[in-house]
Protein backbone atom coordinates (compact mmCIF):
# COMPACT_ATOMS: atom_id res chain seq x y z
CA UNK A 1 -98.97 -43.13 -72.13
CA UNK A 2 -99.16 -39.97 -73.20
CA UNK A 3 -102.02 -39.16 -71.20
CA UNK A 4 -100.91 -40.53 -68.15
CA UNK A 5 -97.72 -38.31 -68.48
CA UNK A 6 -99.68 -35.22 -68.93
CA UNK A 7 -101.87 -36.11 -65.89
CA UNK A 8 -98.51 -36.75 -63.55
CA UNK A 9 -97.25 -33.00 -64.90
CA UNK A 10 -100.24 -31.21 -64.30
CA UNK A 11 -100.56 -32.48 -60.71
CA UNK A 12 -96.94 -31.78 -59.79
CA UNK A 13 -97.46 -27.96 -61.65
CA UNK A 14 -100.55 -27.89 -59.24
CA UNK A 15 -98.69 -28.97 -55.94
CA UNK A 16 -95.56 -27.20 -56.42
CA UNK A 17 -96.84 -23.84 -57.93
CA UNK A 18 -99.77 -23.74 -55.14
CA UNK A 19 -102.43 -22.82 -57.87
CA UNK A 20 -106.26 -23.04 -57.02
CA UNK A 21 -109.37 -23.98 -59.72
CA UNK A 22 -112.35 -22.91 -58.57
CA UNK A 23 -115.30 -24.07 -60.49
CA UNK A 24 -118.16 -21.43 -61.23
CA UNK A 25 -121.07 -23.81 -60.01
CA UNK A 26 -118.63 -23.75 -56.69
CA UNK A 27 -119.40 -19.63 -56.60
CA UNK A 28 -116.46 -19.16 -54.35
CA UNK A 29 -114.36 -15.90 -55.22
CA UNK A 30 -110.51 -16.02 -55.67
CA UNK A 31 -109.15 -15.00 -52.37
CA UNK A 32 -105.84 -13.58 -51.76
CA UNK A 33 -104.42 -13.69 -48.22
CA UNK A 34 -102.44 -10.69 -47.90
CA UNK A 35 -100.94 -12.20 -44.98
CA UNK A 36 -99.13 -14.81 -47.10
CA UNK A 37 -98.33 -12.16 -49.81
CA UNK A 38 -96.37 -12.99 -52.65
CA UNK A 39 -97.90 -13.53 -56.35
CA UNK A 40 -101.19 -15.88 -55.36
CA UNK A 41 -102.93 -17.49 -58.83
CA UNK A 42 -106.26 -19.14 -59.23
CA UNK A 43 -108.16 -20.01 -61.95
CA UNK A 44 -111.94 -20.16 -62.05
CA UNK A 45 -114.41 -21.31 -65.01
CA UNK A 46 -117.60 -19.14 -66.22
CA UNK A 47 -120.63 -19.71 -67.03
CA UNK A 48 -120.24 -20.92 -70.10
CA UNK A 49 -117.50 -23.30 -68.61
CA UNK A 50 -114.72 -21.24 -69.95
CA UNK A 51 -111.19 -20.40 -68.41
CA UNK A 52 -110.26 -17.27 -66.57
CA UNK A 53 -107.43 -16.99 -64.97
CA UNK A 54 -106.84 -14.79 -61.75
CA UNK A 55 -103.65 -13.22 -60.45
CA UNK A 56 -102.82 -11.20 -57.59
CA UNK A 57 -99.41 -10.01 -56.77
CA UNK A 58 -97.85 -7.67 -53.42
CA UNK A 59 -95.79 -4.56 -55.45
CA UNK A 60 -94.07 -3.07 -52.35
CA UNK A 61 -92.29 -5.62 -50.33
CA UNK A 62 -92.83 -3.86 -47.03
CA UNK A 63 -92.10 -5.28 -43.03
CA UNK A 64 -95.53 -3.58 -42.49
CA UNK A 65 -98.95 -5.33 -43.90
CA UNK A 66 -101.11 -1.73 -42.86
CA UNK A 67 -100.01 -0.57 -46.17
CA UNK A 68 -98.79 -2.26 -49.31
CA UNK A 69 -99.74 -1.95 -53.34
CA UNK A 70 -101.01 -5.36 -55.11
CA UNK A 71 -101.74 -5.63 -58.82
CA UNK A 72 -104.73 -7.81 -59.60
CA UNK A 73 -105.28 -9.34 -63.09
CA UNK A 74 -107.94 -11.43 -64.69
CA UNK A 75 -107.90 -13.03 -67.83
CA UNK A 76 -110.03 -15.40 -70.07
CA UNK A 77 -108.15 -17.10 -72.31
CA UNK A 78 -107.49 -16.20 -75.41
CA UNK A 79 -110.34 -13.25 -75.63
CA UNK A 80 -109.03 -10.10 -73.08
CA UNK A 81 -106.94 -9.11 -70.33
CA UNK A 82 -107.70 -6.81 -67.54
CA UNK A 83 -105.65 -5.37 -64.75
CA UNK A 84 -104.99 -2.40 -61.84
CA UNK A 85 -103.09 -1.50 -59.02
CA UNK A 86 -104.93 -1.30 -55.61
CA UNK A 87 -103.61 0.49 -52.91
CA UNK A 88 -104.04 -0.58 -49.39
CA UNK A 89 -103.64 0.62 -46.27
CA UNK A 90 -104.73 -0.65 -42.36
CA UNK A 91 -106.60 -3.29 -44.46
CA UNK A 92 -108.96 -0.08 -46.06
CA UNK A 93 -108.50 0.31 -50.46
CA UNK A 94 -106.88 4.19 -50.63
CA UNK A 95 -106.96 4.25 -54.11
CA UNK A 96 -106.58 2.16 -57.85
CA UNK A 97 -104.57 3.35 -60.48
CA UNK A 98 -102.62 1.78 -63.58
CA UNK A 99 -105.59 0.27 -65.53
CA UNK A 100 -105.26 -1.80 -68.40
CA UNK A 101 -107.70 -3.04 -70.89
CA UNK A 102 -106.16 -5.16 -73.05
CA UNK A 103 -107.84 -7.46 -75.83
CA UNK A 104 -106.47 -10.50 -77.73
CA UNK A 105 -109.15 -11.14 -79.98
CA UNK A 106 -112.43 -8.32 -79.93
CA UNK A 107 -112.87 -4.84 -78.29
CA UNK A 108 -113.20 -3.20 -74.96
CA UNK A 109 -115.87 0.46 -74.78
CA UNK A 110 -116.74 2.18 -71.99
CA UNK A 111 -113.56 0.89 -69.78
CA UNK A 112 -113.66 2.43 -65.78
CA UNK A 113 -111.64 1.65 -63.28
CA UNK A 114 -112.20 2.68 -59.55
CA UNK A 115 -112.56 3.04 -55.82
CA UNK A 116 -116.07 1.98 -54.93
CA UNK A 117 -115.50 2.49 -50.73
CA UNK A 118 -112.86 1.87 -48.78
CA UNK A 119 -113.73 -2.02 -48.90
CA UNK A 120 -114.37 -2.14 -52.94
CA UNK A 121 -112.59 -1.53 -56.19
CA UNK A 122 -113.93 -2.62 -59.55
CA UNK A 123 -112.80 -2.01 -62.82
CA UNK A 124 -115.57 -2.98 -65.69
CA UNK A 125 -116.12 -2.47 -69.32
CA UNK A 126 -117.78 -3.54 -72.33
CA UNK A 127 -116.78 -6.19 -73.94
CA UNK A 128 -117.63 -7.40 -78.12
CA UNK A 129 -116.26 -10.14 -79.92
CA UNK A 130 -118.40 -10.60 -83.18
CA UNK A 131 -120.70 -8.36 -82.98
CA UNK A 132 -121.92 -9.54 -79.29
CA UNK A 133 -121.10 -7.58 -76.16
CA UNK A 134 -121.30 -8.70 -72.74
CA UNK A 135 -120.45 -6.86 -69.50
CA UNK A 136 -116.83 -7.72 -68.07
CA UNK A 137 -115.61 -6.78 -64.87
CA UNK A 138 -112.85 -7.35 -62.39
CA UNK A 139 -113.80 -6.31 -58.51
CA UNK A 140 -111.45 -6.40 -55.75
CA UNK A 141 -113.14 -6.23 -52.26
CA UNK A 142 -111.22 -6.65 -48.58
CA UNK A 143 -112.36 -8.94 -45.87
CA UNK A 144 -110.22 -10.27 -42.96
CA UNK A 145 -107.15 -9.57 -44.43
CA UNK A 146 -108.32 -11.09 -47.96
CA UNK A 147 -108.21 -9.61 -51.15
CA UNK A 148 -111.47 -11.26 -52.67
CA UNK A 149 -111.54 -10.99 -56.52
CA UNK A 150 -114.54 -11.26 -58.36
């Protein structure tokens, strides 16, 4: 019974919140339509079939969609956090700023965050949970009015 009930709440959380799970054998990238605006979340799995979570949410409420701020966050659950501001303007990236590295369990070296072009931001760093490091990264790229995270 129990399961049954948790099966009925997760599908009504799904349908009501608007969420989207995106498998990584799928290799689709969370995509944010700026046109719909709003806080968008999706979650994905990685390679080794663990959680991350992606979030994207407008900053400036503005009548105009040429030029707006968004905040994009990725997580993987219960290991790190990672997020920036993008700015955007006539659907072009003017700048990032506001960078966090954050860890739960672990550490984060070499952290960057930037504007690649005027279609690509990416902020990346190393990270090391017991004694292993692997590459971590968060890249935010613009295509038809789509914030594509990566």
């Amino acid at each position: 019974m129990k399961k049954i009930m948790l099966v009925a709440i997760f599908f009504c959380a799904f349908f009501l919140v608007g969420n989207t799970y995106v498998s990584a054998d799928a290799k689709v990238d969370s995509q944010y339509d700026m046109e719909k605006g709003g806080t968008q979340m999706f979650y994905e799995t990685d390679e080794d079939g663990e959680l991350i979570t992606v979030i994207v949410s407008e900053d400036v409420v503005s009548q105009r969609l040429a030029n707006k701020s968004y905040t994009v966050k990725k997580s993987k659950a219960l290991r790190w956090k990672i997020s920036f501001k993008v700015n955007i303007k006539n659907n072009k990236i003017l700048s990032t700023n506001s960078s966090n590295f954050e860890t739960i369990v672990g550490a984060f070296s070499s952290a960057t965050c930037k504007k690649d072009n005027a279609t690509h931001a990416s902020a990346k760093a190393t990270y090391t949970f017991m004694g292993i490091s692997s590459n971590v990264s968060v890249i935010a790229s613009i295509n038809n009015n789509k914030l594509i995270i990566q």
